[in-house]
N, C-alpha and C. Protein backbone atom coordinates (compact mmCIF):
# COMPACT_ATOMS: atom_id res chain seq x y z
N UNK A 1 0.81 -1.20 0.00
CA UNK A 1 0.00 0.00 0.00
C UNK A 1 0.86 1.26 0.00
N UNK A 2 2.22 1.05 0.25
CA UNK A 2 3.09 2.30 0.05
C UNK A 2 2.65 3.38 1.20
N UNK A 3 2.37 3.15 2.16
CA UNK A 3 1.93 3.86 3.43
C UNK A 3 3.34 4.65 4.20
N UNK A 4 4.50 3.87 4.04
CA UNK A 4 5.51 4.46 4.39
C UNK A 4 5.65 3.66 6.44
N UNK A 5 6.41 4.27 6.64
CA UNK A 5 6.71 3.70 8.27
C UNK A 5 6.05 4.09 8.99
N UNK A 6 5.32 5.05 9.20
CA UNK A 6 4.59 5.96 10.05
C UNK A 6 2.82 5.34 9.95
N UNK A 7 2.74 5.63 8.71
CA UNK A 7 1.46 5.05 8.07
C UNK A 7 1.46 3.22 8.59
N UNK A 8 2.81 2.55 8.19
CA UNK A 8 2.47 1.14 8.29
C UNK A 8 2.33 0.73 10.26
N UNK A 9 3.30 1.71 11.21
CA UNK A 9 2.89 1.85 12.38
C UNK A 9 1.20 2.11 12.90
N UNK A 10 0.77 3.26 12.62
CA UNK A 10 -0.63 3.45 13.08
C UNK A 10 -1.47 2.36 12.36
N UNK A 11 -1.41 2.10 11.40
CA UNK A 11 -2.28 0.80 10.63
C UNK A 11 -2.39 -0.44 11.75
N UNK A 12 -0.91 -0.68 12.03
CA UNK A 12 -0.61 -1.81 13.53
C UNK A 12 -1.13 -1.35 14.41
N UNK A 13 -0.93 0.20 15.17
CA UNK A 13 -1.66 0.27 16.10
C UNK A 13 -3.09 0.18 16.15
N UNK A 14 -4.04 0.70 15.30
CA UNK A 14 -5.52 0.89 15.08
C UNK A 14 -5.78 -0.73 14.82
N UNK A 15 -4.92 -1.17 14.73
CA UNK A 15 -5.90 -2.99 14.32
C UNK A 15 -5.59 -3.88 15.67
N UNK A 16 -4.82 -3.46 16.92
CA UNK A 16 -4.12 -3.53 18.38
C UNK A 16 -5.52 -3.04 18.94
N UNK A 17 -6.10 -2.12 18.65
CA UNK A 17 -6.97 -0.85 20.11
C UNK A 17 -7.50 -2.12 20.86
N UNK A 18 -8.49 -2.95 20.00
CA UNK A 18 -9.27 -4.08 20.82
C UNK A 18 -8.44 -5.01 21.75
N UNK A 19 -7.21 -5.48 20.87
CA UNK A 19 -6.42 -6.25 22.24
C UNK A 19 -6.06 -5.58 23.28
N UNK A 20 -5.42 -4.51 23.42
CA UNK A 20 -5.30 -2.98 24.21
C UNK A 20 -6.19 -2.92 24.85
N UNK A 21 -7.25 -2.69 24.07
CA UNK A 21 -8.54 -2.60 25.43
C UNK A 21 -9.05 -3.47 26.22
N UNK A 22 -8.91 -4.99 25.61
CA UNK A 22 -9.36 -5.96 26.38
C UNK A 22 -7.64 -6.24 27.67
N UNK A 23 -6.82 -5.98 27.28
CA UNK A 23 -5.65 -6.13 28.11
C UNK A 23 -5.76 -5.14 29.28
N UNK A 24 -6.48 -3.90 29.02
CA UNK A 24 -6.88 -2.95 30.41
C UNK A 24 -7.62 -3.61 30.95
N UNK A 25 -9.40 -4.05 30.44
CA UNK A 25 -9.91 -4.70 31.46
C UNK A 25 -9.55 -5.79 32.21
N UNK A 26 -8.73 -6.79 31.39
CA UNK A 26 -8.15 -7.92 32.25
C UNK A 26 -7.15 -7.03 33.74
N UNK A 27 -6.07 -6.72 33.34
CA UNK A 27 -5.32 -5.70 34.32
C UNK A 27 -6.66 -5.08 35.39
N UNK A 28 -7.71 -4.68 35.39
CA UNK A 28 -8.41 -3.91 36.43
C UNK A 28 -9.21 -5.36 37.01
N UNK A 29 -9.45 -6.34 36.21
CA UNK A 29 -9.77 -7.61 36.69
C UNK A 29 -9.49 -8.58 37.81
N UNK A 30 -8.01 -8.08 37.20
CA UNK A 30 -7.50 -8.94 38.66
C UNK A 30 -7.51 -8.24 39.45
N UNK A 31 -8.02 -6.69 39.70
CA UNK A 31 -8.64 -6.59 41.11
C UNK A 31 -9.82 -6.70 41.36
N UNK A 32 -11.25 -6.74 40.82
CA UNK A 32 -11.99 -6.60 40.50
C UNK A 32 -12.26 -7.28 39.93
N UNK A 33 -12.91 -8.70 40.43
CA UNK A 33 -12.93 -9.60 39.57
C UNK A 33 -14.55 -9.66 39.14
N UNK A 34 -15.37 -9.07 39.57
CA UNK A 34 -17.02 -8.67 38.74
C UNK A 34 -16.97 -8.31 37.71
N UNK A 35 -15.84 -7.42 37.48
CA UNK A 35 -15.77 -6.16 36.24
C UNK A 35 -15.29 -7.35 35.19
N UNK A 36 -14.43 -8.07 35.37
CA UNK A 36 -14.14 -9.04 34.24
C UNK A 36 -15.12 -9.85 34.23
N UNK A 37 -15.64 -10.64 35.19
CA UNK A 37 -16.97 -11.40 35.09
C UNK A 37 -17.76 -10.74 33.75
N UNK A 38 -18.38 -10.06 34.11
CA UNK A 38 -19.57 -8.96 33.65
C UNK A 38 -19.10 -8.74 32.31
N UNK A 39 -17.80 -8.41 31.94
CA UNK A 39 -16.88 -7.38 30.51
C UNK A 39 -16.38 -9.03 29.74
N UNK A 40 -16.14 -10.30 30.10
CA UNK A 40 -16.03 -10.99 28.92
C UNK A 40 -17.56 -11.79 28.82
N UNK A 41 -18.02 -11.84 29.66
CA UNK A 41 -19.92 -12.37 29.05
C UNK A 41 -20.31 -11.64 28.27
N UNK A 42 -20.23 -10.23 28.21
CA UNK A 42 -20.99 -9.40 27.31
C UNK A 42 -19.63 -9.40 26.65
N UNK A 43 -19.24 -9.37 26.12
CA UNK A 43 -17.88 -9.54 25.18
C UNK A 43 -18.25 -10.70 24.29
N UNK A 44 -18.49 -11.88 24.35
CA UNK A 44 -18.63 -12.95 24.48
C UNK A 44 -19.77 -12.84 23.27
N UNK A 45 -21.05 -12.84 23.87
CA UNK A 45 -22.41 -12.15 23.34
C UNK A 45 -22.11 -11.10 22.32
N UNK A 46 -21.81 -9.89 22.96
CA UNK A 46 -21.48 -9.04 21.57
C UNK A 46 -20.88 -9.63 20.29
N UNK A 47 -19.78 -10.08 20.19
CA UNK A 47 -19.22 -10.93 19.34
C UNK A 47 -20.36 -11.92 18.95
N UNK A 48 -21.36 -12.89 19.54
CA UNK A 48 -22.31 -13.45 18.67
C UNK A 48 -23.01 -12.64 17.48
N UNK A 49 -23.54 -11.50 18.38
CA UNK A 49 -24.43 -10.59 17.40
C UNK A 49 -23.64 -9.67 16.59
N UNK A 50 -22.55 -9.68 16.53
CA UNK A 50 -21.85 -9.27 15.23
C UNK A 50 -21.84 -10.46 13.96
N UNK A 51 -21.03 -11.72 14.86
CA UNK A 51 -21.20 -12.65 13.86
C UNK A 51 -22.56 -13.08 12.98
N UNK A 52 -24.14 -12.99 13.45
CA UNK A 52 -25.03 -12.67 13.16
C UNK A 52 -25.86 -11.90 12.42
N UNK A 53 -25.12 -10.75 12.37
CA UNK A 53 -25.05 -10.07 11.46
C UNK A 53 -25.26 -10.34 10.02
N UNK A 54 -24.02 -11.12 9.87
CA UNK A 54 -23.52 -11.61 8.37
C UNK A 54 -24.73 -13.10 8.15
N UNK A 55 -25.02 -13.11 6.96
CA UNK A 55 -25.70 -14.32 6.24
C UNK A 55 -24.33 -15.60 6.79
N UNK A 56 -25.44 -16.50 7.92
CA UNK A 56 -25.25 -17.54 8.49
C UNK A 56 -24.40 -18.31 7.42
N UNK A 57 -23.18 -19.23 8.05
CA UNK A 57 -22.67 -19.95 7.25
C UNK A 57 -22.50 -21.33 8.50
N UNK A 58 -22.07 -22.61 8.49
CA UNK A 58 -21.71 -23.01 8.83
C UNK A 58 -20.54 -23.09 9.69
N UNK A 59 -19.76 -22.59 9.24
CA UNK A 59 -18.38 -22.67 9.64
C UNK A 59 -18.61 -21.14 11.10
N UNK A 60 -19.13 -20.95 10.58
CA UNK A 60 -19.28 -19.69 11.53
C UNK A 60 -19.37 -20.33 13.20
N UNK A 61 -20.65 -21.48 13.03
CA UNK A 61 -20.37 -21.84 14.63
C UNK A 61 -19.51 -22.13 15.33
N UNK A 62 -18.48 -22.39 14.31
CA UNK A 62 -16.95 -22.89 14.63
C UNK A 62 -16.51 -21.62 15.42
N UNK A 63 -16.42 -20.52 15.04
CA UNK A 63 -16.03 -19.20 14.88
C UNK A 63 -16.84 -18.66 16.43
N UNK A 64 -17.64 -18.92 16.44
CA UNK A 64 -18.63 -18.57 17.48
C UNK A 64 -17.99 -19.66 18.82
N UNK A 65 -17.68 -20.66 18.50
CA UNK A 65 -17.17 -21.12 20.26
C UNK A 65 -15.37 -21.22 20.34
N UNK A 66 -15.02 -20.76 19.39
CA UNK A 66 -13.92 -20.98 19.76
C UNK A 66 -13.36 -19.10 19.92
N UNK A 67 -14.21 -18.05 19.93
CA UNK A 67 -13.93 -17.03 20.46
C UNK A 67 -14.71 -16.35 21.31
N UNK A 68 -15.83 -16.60 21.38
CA UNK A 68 -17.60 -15.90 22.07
C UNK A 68 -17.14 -17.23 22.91
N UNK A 69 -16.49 -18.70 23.54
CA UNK A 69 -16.80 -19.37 24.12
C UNK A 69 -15.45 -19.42 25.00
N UNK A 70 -14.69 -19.08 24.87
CA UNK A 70 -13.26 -18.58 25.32
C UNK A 70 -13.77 -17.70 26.40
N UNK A 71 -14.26 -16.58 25.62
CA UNK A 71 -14.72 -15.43 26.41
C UNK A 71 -15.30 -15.31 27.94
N UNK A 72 -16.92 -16.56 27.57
CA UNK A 72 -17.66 -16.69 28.29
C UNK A 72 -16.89 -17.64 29.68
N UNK A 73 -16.45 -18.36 29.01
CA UNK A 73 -15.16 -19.03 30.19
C UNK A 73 -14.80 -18.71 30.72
N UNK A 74 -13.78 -17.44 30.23
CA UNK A 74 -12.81 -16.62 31.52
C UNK A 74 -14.31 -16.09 31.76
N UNK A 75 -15.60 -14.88 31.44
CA UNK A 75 -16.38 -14.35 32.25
C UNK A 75 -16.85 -15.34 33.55
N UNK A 76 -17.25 -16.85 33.13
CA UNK A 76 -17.96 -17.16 34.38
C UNK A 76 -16.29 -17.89 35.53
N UNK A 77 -15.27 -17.83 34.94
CA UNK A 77 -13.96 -18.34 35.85
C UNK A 77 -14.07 -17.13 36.74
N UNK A 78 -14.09 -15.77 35.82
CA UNK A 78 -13.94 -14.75 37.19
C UNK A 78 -14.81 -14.81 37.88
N UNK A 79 -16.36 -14.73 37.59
CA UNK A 79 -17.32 -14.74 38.79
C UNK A 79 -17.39 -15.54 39.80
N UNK A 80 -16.62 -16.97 39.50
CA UNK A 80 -16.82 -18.03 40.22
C UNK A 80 -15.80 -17.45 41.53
N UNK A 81 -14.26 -17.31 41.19
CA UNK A 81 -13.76 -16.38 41.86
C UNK A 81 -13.93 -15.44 42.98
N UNK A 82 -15.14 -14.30 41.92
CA UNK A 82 -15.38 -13.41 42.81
C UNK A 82 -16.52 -14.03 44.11
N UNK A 83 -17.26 -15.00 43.61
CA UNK A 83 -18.17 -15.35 44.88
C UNK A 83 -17.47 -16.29 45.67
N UNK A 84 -16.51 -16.83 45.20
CA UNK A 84 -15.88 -17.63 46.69
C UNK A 84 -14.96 -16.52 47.68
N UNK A 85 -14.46 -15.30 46.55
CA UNK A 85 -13.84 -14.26 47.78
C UNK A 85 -14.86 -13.68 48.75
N UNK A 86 -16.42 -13.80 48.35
CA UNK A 86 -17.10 -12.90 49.02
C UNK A 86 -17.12 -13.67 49.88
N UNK A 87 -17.52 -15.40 49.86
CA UNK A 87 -18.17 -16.35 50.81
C UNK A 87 -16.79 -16.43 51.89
N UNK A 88 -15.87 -16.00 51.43
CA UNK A 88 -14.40 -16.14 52.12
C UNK A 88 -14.68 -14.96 53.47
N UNK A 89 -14.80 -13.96 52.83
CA UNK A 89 -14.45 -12.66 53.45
C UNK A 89 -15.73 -12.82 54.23
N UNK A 90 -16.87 -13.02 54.82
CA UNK A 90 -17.60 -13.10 55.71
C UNK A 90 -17.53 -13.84 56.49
């Protein structure tokens, strides 16, 4: 594309923001382990209804648990987490 170094940098960064952003919420997670609960379930979900979006294919369900099901994993690992710290701490 002839973007040059500068151009081929921000291209890398702008296609990063989402890992970036999901790497903050993990980082505030491990203190706060609701906020990750809560931020990869709906993560998880969102990502269905994008994939949804598009005229259904097969292969897609593939697509759908091996990233929307990842997600939902770590969401309910943290909650599980967060309710044994609560049942702890009382």
């Amino acid at each position: 594309m002839n973007l040059g170094f500068w151009g081929t940098i921000l291209g890398l960064f702008m296609h990063s923001l989402s890992s970036l952003f999901l790497l903050i919420i993990l980082v505030i997670s491990w203190k706060y382990e609701i906020v990750g609960g809560i931020f990869f379930i709906l993560a998880g979900l969102l990502y269905i209804l994008f994939l949804l979006r598009n005229p259904f294919e097969l292969y897609m369900i593939a697509w759908a648990l091996q990233i929307s099901g990842i997600a939902f994993l770590i969401g309910i690992l943290f909650l599980i987490n967060w309710v044994k710290k609560k049942r702890k701490s009382r």
